[in-house]
Protein backbone atom coordinates (compact mmCIF):
# COMPACT_ATOMS: atom_id res chain seq x y z
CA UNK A 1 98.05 85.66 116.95
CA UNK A 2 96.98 84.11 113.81
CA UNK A 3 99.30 82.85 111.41
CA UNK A 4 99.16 85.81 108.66
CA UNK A 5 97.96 88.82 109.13
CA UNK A 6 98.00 91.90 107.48
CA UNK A 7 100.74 94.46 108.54
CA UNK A 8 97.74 96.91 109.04
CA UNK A 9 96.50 94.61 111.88
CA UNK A 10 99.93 93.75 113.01
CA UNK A 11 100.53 97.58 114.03
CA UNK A 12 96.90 98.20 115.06
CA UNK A 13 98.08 95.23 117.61
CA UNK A 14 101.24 96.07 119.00
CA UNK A 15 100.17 100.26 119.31
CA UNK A 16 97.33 98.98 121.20
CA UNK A 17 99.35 96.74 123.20
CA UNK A 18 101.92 99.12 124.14
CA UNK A 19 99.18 101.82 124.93
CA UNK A 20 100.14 104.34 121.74
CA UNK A 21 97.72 106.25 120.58
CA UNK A 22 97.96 106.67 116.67
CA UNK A 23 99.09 110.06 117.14
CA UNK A 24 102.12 108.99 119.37
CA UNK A 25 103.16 106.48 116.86
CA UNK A 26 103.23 109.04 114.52
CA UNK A 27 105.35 111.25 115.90
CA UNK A 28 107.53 108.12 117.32
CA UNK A 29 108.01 106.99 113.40
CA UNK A 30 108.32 110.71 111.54
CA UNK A 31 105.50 109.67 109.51
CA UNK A 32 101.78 111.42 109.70
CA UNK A 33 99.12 110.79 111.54
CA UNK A 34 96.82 110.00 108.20
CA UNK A 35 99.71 107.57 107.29
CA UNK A 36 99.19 105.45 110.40
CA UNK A 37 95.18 105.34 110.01
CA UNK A 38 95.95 103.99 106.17
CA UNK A 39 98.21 101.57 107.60
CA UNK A 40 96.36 99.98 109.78
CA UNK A 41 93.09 100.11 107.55
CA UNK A 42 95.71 98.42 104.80
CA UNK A 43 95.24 101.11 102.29
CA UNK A 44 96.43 99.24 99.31
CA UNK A 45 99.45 102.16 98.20
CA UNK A 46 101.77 103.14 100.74
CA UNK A 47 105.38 103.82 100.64
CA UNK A 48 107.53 100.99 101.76
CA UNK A 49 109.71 102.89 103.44
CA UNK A 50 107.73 104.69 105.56
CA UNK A 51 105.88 100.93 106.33
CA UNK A 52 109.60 100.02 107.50
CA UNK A 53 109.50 103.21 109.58
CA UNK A 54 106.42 102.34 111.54
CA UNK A 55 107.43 98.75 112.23
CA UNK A 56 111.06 99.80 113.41
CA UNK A 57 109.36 101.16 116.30
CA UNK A 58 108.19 97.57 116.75
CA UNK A 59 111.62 96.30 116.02
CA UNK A 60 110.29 94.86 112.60
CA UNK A 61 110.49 95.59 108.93
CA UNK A 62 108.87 94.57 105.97
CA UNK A 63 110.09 91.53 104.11
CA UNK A 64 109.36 88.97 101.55
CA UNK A 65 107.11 86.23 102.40
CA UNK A 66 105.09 83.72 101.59
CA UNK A 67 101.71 84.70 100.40
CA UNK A 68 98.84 82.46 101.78
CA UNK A 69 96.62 81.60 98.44
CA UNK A 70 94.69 79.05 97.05
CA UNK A 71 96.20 75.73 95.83
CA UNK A 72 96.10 75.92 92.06
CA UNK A 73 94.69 73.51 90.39
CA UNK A 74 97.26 72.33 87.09
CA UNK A 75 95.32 69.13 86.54
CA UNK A 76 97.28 65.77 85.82
């Protein structure tokens, strides 16, 4: 696994891994099946709680990180 990757990818992952189909997760979560296929293509506006719903099927939920980025250059 790297380290970072979008939560899209992360769920893409574990369904895959734990043979779900996007359907199944679905139904698993009580979100829709057009939710799941924007999650995991990381459609840019979702509703956090139903992100939280998916990943509590994983046993996750979404939290505050630190974003990889570029080092900024302040000069000296």
């Amino acid at each position: 696994m790297p380290d970072w990757e979008t939560i899209g990818a992360f769920v893409r992952r574990r369904r895959s891994a734990n043979r779900l189909t996007q359907r199944q997760l679905a139904d698993l979560s009580g979100v829709g099946l057009r939710f799941v296929s924007e999650l995991e293509r990381d459609k840019a506006t979702l509703r956090l709680d139903a992100v939280n719903r998916v990943l509590a099927v994983f046993g996750k939920c979404a939290g505050v990180v630190d974003a990889p980025r570029d080092e900024l250059d302040l000069g000296d």
